[in-house]
Protein backbone atom coordinates (compact mmCIF):
# COMPACT_ATOMS: atom_id res chain seq x y z
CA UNK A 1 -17.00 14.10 31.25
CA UNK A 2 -19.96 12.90 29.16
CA UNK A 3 -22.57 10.96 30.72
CA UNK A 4 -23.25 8.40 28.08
CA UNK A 5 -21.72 6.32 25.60
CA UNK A 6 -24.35 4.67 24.17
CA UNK A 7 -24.09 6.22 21.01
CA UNK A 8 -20.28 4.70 20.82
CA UNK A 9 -19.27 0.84 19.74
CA UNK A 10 -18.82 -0.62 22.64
CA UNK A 11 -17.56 -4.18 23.80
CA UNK A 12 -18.16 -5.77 26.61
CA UNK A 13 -15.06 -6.03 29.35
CA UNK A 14 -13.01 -8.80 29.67
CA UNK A 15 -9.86 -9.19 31.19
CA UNK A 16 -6.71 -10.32 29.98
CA UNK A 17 -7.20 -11.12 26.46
CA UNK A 18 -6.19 -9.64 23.32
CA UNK A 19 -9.78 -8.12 21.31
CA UNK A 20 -10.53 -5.62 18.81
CA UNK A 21 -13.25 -2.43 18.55
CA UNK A 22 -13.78 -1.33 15.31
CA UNK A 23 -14.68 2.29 14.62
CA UNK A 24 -15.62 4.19 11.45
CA UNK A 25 -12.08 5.55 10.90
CA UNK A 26 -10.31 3.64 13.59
CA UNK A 27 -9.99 -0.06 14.60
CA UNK A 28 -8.41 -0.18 18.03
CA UNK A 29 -6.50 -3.72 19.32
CA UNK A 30 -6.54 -3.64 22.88
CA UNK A 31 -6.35 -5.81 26.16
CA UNK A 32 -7.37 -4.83 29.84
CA UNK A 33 -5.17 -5.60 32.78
CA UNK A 34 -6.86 -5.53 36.56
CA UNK A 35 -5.56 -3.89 39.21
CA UNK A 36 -6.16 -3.56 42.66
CA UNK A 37 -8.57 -0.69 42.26
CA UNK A 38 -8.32 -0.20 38.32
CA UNK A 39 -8.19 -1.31 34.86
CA UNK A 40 -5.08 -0.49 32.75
CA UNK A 41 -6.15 -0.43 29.58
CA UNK A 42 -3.52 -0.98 26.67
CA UNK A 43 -4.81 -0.20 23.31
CA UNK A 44 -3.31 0.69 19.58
CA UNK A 45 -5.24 2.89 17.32
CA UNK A 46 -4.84 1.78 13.61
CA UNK A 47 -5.93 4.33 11.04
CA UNK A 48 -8.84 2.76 8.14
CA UNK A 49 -8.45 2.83 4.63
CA UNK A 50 -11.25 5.91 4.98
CA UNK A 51 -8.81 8.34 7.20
CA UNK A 52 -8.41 11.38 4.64
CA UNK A 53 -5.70 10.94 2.50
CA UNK A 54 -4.47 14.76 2.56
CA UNK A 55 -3.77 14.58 6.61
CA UNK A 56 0.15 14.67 7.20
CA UNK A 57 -0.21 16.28 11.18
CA UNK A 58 -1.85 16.27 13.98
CA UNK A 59 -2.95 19.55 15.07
CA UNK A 60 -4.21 18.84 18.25
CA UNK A 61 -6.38 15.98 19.46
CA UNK A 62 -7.21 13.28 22.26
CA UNK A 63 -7.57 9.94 22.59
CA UNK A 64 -10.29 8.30 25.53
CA UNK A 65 -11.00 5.39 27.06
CA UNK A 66 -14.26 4.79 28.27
CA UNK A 67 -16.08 2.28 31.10
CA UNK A 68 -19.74 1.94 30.56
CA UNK A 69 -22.60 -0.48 31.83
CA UNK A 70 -24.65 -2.10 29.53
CA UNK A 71 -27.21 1.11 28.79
CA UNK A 72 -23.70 3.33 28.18
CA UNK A 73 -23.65 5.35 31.03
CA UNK A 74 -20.28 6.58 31.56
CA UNK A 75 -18.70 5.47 34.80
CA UNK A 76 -15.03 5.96 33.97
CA UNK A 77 -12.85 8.02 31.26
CA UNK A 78 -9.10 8.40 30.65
CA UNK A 79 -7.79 10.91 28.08
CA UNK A 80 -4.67 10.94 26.26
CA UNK A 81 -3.74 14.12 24.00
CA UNK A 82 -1.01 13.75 21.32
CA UNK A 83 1.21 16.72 20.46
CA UNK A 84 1.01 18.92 18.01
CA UNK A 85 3.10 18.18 14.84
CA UNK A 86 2.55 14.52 15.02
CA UNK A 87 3.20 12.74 11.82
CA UNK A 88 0.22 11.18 10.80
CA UNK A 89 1.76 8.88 7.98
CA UNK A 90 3.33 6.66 10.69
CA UNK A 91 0.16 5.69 11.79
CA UNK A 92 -0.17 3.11 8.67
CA UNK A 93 1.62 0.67 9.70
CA UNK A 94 2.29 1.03 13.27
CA UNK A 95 -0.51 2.68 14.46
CA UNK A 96 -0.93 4.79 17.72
CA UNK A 97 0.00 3.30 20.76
CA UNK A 98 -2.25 4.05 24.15
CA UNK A 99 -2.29 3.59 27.81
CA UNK A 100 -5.16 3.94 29.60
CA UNK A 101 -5.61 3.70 33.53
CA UNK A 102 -9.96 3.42 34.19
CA UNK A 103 -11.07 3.58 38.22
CA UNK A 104 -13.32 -0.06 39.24
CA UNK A 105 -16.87 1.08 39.77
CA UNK A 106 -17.98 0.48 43.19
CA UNK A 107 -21.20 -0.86 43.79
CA UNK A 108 -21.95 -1.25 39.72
CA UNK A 109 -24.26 -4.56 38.97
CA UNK A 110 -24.02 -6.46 35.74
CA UNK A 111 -21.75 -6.58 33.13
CA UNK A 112 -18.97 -3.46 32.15
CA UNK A 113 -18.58 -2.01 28.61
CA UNK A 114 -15.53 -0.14 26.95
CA UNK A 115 -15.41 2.26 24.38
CA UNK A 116 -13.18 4.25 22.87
CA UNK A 117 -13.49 7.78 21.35
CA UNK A 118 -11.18 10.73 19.80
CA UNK A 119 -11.10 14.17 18.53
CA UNK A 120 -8.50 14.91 16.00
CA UNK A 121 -7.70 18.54 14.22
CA UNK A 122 -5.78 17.61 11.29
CA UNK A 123 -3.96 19.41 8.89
CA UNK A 124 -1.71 19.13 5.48
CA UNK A 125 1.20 20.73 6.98
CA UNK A 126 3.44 21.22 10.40
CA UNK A 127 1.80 23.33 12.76
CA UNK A 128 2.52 27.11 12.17
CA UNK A 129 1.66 27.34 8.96
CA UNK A 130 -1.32 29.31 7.16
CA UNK A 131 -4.22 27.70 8.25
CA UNK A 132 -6.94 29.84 5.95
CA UNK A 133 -8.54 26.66 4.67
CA UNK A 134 -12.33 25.78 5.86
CA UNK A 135 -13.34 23.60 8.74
CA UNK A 136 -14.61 20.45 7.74
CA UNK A 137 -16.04 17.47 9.96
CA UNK A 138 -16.48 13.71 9.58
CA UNK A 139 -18.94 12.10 11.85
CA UNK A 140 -20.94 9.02 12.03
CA UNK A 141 -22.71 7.30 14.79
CA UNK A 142 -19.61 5.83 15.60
CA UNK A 143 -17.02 8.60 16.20
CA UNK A 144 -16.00 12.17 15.57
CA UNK A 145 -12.91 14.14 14.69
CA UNK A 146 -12.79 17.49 13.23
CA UNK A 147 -10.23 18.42 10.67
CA UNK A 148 -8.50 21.85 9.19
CA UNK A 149 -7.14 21.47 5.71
CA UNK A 150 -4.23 24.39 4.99
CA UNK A 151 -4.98 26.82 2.21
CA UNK A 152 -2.04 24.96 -0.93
């Protein structure tokens, strides 16, 4: 687990109501539940206009959930992994549904954050096919994915 998030967008926590994070190739629409001695987090990932066109599957790759304090330390993470062969186009319009469950801080003063973060490898084609194309990475201060585009 990382030990900060500060160099994520971040929101500050509030319960029960429907808010948005937007990301540099993801804006995620989200509302957190309590528990007794958690937050579930419910959150779906919708795809920006700048998500490269070429990607058809998911090769592998997470999703995460993050609880922060104000200066982005981590205190909590949940990670979701989506299976290989996963066909990107039907994240247009319906997006990528998530469920996270994030353990209350004890003892924490002040304010919580979330976050949210992913690592995708991406490729043009179902998983098993020739992958002798070259790495390539998008980045930003915002988020990260890697992605692997198949030799055509």
């Amino acid at each position: 687990m990382a030990d900060s998030v500060a160099h994520l967008n971040r929101s500050q926590l509030s319960l029960n109501a429907p808010e948005t994070l937007e990301m540099y190739y993801w804006n995620f629409s989200y509302a957190v539940e309590p528990l007794p001695d958690s937050y579930r987090v419910r959150a779906t990932a919708f795809r920006k206009d700048n998500f490269p066109g070429w990607a058809e599957y998911v090769n592998r790759g997470w999703f995460s959930a993050y609880l922060a304090d104000q200066a982005g330390n981590l205190l909590a993470q949940d990670t979701k992994s989506l299976y290989a062969g996963y066909f990107i186009p039907s994240w247009y319009e319906k997006g990528v549904d998530l469920e996270f469950t994030l353990p209350k801080p004890v003892g924490i003063p002040g304010p919580l954050t979330i976050a949210f973060g992913y690592n995708l490898t991406l490729t043009d084609a179902r998983w098993g096919g020739s992958f002798i194309g070259s790495a390539r990475s998008f980045d930003s201060d915002y988020d990260y994915f890697d992605t692997i585009e198949t030799a055509r």
